[in-house]
C-alpha atoms as a PDB file:
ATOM      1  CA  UNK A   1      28.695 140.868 -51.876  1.00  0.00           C
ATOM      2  CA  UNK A   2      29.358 137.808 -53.580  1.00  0.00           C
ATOM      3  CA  UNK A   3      32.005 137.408 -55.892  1.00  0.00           C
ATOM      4  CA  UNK A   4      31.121 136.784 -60.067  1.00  0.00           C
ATOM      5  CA  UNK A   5      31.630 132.982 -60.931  1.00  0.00           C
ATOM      6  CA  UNK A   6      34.506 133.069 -64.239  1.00  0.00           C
ATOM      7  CA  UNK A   7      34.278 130.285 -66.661  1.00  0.00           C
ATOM      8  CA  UNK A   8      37.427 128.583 -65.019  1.00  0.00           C
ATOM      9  CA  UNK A   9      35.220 128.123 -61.692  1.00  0.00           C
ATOM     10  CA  UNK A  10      32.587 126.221 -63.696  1.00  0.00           C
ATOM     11  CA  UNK A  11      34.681 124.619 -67.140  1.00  0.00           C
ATOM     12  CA  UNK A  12      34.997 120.819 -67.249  1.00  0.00           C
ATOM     13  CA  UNK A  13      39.099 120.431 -67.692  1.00  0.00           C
ATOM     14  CA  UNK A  14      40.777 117.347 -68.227  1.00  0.00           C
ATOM     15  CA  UNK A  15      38.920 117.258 -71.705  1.00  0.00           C
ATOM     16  CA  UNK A  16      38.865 114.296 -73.785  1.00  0.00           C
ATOM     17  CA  UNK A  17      40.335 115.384 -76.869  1.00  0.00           C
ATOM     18  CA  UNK A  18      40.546 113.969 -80.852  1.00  0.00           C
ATOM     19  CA  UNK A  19      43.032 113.905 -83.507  1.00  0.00           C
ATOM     20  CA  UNK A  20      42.005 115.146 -87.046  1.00  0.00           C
ATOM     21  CA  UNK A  21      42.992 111.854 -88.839  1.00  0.00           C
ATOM     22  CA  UNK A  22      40.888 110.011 -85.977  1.00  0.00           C
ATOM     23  CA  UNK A  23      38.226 108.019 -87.587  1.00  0.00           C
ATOM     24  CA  UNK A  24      34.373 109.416 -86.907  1.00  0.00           C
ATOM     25  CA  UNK A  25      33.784 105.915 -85.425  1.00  0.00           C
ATOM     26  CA  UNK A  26      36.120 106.933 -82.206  1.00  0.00           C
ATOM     27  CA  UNK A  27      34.366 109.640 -81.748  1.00  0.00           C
ATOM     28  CA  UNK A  28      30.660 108.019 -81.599  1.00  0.00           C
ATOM     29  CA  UNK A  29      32.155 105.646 -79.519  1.00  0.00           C
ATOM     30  CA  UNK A  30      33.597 108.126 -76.873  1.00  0.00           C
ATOM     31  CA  UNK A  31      30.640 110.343 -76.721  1.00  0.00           C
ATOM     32  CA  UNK A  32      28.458 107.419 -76.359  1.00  0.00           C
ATOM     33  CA  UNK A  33      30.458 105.535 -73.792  1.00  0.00           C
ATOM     34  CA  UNK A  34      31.284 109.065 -71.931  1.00  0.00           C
ATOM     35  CA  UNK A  35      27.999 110.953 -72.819  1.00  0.00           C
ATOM     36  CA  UNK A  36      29.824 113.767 -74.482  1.00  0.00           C
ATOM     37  CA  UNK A  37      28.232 115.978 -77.048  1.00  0.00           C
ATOM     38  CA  UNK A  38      31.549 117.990 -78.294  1.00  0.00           C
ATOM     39  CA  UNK A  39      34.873 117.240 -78.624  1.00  0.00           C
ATOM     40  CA  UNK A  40      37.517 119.037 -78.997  1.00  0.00           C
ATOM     41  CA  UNK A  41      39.849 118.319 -81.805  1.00  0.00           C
ATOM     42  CA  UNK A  42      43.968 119.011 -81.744  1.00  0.00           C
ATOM     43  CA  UNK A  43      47.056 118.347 -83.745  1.00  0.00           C
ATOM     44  CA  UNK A  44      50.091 117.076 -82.936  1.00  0.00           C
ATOM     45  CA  UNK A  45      51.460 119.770 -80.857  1.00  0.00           C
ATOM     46  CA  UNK A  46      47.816 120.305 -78.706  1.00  0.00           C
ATOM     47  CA  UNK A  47      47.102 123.253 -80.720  1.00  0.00           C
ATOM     48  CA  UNK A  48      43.196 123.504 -81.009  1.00  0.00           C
ATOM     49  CA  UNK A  49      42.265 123.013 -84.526  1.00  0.00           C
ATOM     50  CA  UNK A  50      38.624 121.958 -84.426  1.00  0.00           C
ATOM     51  CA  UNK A  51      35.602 120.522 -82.931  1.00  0.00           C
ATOM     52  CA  UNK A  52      32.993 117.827 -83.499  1.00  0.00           C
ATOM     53  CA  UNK A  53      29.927 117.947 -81.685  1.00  0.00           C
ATOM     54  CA  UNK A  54      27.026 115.079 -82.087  1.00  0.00           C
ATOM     55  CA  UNK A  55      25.283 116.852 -84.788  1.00  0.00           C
ATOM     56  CA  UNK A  56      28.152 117.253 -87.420  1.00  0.00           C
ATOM     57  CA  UNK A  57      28.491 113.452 -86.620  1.00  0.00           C
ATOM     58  CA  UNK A  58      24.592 112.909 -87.159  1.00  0.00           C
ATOM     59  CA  UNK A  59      24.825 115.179 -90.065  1.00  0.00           C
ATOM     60  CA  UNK A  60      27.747 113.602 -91.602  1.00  0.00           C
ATOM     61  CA  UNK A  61      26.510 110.256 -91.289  1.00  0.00           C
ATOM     62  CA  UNK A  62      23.410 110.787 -92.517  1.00  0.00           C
ATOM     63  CA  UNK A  63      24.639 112.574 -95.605  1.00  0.00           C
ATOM     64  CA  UNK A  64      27.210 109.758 -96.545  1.00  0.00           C
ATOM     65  CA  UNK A  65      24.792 107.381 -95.744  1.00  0.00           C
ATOM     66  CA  UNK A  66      21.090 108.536 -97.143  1.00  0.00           C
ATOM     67  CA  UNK A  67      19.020 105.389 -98.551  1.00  0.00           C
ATOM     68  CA  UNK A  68      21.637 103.155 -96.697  1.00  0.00           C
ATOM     69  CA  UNK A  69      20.834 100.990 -93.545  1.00  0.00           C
ATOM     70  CA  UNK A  70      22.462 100.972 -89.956  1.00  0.00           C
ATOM     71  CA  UNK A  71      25.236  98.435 -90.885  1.00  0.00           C
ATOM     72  CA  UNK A  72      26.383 100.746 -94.017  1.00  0.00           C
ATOM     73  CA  UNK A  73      26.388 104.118 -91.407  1.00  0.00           C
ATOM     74  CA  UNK A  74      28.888 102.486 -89.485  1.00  0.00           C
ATOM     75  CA  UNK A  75      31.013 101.424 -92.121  1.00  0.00           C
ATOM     76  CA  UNK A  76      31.163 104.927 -93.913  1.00  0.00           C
ATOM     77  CA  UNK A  77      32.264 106.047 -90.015  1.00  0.00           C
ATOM     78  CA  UNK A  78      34.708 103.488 -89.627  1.00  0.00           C
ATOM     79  CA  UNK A  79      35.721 104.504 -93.114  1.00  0.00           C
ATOM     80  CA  UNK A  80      35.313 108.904 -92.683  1.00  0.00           C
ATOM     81  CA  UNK A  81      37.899 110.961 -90.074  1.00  0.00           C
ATOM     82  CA  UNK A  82      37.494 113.296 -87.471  1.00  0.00           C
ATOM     83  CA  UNK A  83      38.359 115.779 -90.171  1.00  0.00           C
ATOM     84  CA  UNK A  84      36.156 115.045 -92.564  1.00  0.00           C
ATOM     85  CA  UNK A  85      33.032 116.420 -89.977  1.00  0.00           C
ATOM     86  CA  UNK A  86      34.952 118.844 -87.708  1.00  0.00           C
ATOM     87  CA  UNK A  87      33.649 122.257 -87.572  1.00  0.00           C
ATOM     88  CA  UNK A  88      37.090 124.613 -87.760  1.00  0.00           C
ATOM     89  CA  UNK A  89      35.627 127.905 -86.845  1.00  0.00           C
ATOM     90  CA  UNK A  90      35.761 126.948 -83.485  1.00  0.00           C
ATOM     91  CA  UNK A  91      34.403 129.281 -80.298  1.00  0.00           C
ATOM     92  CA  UNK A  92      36.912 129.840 -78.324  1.00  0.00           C
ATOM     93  CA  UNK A  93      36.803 131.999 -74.547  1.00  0.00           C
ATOM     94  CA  UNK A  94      39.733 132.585 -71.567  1.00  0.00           C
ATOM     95  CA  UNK A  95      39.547 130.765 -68.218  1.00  0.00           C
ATOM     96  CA  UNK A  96      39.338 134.751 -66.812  1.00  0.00           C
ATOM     97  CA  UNK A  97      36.417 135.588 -68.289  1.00  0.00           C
ATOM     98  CA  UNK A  98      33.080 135.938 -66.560  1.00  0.00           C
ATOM     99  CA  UNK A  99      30.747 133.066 -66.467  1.00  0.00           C
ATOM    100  CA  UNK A 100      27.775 135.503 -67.570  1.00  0.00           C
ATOM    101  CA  UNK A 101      29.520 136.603 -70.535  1.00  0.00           C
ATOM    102  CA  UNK A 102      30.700 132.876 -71.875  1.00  0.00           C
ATOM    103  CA  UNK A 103      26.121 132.120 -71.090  1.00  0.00           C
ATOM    104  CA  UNK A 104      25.469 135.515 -73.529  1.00  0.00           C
ATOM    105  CA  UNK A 105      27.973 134.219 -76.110  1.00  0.00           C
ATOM    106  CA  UNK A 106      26.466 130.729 -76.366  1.00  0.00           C
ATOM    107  CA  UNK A 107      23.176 131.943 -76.678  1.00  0.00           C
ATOM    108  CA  UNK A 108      24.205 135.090 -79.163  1.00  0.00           C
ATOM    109  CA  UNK A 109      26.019 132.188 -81.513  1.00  0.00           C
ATOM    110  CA  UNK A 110      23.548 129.423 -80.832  1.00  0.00           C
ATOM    111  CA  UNK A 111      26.210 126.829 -79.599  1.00  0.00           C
ATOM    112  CA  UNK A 112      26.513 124.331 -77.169  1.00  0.00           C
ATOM    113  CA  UNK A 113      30.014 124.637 -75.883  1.00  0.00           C
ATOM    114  CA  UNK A 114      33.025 127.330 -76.285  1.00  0.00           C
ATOM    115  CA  UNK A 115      36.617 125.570 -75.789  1.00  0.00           C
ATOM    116  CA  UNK A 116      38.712 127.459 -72.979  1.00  0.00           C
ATOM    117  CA  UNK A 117      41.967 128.250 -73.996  1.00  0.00           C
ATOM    118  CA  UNK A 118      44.854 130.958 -72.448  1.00  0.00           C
ATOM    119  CA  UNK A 119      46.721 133.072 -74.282  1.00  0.00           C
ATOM    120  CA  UNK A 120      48.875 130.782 -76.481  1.00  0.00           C
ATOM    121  CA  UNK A 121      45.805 129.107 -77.609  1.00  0.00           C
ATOM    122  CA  UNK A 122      46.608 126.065 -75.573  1.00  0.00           C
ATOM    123  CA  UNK A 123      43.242 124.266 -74.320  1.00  0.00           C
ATOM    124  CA  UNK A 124      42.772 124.646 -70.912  1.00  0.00           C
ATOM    125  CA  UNK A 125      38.895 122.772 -70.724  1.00  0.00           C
ATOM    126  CA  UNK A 126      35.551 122.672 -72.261  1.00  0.00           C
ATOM    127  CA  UNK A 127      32.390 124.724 -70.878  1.00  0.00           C
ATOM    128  CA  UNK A 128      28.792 123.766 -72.121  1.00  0.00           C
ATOM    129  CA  UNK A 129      25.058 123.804 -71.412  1.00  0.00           C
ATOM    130  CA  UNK A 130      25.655 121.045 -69.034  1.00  0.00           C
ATOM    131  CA  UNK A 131      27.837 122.652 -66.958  1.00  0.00           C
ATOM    132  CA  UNK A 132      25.580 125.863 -66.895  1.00  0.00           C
ATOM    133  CA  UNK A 133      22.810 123.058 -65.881  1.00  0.00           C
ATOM    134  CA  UNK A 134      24.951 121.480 -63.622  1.00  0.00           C
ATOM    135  CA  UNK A 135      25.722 125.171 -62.027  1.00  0.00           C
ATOM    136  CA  UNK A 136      21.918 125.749 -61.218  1.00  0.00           C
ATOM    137  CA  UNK A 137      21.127 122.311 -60.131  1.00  0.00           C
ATOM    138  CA  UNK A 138      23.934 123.426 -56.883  1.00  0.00           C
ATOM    139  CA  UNK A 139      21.936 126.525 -56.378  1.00  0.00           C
ATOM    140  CA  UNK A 140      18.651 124.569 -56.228  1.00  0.00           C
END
């Protein structure tokens, strides 16, 4: 019998994290240059305290910037910070838990990632569709 896969056997660690007064510009640029859809936001003492994913940057951009060209959408993210778009409620999960429960919670909530903390809250990594994609393409 085959032991169950938890999410710490699958999670991306080593995540590439954001600061809330961060401007919305470093964040396009990281998850363009690193092709990263969410990113995990902290304050000063690591404590999670948000996320930003591509589509509150989309969303914000294209609110602040309706009836405005490309140029002016880069200003108003040069101009905006990470804590101006964050999303606060954010899905959290344990490195302990199993993988097939972290896959029912994504789909239940619709999301694309849950950040993996332990029990302090302290973020431990990052699991997402990718790494659920990334999963099956090793069993192929």
């Amino acid at each position: 019998m085959t032991k169950a896969l938890l999410v710490r056997d699958v999670m991306t660690s080593g995540v590439v994290t954001l600061a809330r007064n961060d401007k919305l510009a470093s964040a396009s640029d990281v998850m363009n240059l690193g092709r990263i859809r969410h990113l995990p936001v902290v304050d000063d003492d690591g404590s999670l305290v948000g996320i930003v994913s591509q589509r509150d940057l989309f969303h914000n951009a294209l609110l602040q910037a309706m009836g405005y060209g490309t140029r002016a959408a880069e200003r108003l993210r040069d101009m905006y910070l990470i804590k101006d778009a964050m999303t606060t409620t954010v899905q959290t999960i344990g490195p302990d838990v199993p993988l097939a429960e972290a896959a029912k919670r994504m789909l239940e909530q619709k999301i694309g990632s849950l950040c993996v903390v332990d029990d302090e809250g302290a973020l431990l990594g990052i699991i997402t569709e990718g790494d659920f994609v990334a999963l099956a393409a090793t069993d192929a």
